[in-house]
C-alpha atoms as a PDB file:
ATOM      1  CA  UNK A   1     -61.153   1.298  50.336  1.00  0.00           C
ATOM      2  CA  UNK A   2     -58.172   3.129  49.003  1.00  0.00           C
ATOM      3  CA  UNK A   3     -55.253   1.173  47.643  1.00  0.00           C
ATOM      4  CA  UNK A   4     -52.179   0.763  50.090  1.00  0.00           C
ATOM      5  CA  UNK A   5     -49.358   1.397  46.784  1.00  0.00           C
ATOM      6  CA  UNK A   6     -50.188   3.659  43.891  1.00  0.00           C
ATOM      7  CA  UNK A   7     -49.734   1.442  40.796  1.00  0.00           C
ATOM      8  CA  UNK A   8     -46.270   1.469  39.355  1.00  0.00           C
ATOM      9  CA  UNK A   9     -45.774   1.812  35.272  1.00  0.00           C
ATOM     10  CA  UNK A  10     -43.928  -0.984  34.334  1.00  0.00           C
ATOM     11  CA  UNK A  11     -40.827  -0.857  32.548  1.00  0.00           C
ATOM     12  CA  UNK A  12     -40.371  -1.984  29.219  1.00  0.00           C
ATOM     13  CA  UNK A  13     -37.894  -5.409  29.536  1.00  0.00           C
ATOM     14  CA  UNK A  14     -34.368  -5.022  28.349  1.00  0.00           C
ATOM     15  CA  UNK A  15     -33.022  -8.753  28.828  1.00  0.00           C
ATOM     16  CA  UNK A  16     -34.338 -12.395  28.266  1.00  0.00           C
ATOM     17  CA  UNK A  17     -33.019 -14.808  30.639  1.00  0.00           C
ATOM     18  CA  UNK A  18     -34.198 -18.106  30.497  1.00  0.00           C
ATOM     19  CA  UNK A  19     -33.125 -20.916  33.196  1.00  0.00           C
ATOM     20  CA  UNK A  20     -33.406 -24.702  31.894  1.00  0.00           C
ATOM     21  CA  UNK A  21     -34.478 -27.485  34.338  1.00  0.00           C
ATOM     22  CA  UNK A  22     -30.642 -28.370  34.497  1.00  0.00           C
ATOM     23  CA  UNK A  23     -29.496 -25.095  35.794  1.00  0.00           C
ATOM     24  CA  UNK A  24     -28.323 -23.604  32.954  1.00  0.00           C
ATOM     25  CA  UNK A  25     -28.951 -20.003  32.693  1.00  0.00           C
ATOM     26  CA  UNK A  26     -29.519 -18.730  28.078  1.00  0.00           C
ATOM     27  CA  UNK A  27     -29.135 -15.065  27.951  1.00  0.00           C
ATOM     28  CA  UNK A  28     -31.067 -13.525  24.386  1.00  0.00           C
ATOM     29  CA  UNK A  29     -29.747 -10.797  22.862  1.00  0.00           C
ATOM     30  CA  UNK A  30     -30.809  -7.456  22.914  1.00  0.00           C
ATOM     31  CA  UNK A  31     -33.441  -6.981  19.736  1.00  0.00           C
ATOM     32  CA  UNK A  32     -32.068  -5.336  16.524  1.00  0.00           C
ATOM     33  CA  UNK A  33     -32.955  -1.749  15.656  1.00  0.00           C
ATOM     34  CA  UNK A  34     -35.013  -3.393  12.657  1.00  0.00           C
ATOM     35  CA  UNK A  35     -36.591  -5.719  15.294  1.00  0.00           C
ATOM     36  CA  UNK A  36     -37.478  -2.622  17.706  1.00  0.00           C
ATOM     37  CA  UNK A  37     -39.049  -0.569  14.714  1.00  0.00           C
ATOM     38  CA  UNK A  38     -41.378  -3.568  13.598  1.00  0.00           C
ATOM     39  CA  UNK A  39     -42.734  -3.850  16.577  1.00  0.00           C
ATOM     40  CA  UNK A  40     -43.307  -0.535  17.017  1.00  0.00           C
ATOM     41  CA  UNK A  41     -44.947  -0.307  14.392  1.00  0.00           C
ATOM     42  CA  UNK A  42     -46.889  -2.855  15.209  1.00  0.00           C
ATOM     43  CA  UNK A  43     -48.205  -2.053  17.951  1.00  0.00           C
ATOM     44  CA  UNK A  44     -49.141   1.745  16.017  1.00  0.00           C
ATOM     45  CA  UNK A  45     -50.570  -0.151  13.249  1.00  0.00           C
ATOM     46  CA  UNK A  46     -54.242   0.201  13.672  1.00  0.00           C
ATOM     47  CA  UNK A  47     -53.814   3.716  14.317  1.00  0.00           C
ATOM     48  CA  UNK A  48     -52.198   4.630  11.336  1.00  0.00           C
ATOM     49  CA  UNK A  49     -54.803   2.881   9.767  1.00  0.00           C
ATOM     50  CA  UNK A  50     -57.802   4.206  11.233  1.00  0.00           C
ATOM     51  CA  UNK A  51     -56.057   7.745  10.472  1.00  0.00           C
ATOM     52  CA  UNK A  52     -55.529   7.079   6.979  1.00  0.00           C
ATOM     53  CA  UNK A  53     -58.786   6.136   6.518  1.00  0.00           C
ATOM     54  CA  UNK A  54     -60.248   9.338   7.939  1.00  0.00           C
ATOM     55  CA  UNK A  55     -57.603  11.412   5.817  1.00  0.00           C
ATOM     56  CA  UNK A  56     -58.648   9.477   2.283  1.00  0.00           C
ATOM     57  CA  UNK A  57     -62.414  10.217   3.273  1.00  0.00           C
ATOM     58  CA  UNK A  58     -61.558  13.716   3.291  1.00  0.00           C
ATOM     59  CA  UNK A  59     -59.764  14.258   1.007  1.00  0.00           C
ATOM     60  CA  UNK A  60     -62.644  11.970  -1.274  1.00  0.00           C
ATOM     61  CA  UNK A  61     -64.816  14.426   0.040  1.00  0.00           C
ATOM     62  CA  UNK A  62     -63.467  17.403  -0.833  1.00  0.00           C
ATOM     63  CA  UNK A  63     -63.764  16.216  -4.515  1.00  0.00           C
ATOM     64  CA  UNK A  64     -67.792  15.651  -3.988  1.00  0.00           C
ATOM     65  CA  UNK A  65     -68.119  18.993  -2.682  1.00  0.00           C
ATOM     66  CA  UNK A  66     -66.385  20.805  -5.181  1.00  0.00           C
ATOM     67  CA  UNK A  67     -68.223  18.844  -7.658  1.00  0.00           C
ATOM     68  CA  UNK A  68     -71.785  19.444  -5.868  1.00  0.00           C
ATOM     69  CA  UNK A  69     -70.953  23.232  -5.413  1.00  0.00           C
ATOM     70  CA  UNK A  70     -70.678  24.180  -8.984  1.00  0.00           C
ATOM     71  CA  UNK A  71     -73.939  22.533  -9.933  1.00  0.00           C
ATOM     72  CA  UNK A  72     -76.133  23.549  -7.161  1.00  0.00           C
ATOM     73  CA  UNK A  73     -74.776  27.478  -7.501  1.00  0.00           C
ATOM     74  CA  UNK A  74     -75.465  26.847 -11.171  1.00  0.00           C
ATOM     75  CA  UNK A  75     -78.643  26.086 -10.566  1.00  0.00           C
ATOM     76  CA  UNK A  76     -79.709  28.721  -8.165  1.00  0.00           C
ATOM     77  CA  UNK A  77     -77.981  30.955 -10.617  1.00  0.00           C
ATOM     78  CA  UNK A  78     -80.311  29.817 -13.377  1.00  0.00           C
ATOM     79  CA  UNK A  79     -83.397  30.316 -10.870  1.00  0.00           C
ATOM     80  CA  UNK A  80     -82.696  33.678  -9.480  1.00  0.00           C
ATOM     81  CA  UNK A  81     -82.046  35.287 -13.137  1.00  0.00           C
ATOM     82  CA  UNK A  82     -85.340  34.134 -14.628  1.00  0.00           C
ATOM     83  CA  UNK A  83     -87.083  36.517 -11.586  1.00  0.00           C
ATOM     84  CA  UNK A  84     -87.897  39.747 -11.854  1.00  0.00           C
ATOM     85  CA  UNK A  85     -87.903  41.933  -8.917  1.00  0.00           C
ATOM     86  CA  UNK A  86     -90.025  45.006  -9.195  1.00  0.00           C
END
């Protein structure tokens, strides 16, 4: 069975209101800039992390290779010299 609405995004809250049991109605302020950026990043921090950790792995193993790739050429070098074709 099909659903009757389509699913609305909700909006991201802009005020705090908060009624007491006496009636009284507290209004929070808005968050800081600083406030809004932490949680941000927050919420993106275990992204970031994940892709840092991909990019140092990388970049790691670009070092390996270049290391392996001069000594196994060398030694194929070494191999293919000592051969005589003919």
């Amino acid at each position: 069975m099909l659903p009757s609405k389509i699913p609305v995004r909700s909006r991201p809250v802009r005020s705090f209101d908060l009624i007491t049991p006496q009636g009284q109605t507290y209004r929070f302020p808005q968050p800081t800039l600083l406030q809004r950026l932490l949680r941000w990043g927050l919420a993106h921090a275990e992204t970031v992390a994940i892709s840092a950790a991909i990019l140092a792995l990388i970049y790691v193993a670009g070092f390996v290779a270049e290391a392996l790739d001069h000594s196994v050429f060398d030694a194929c070098n070494d191999r293919v010299g000592l051969r005589r074709v003919g």
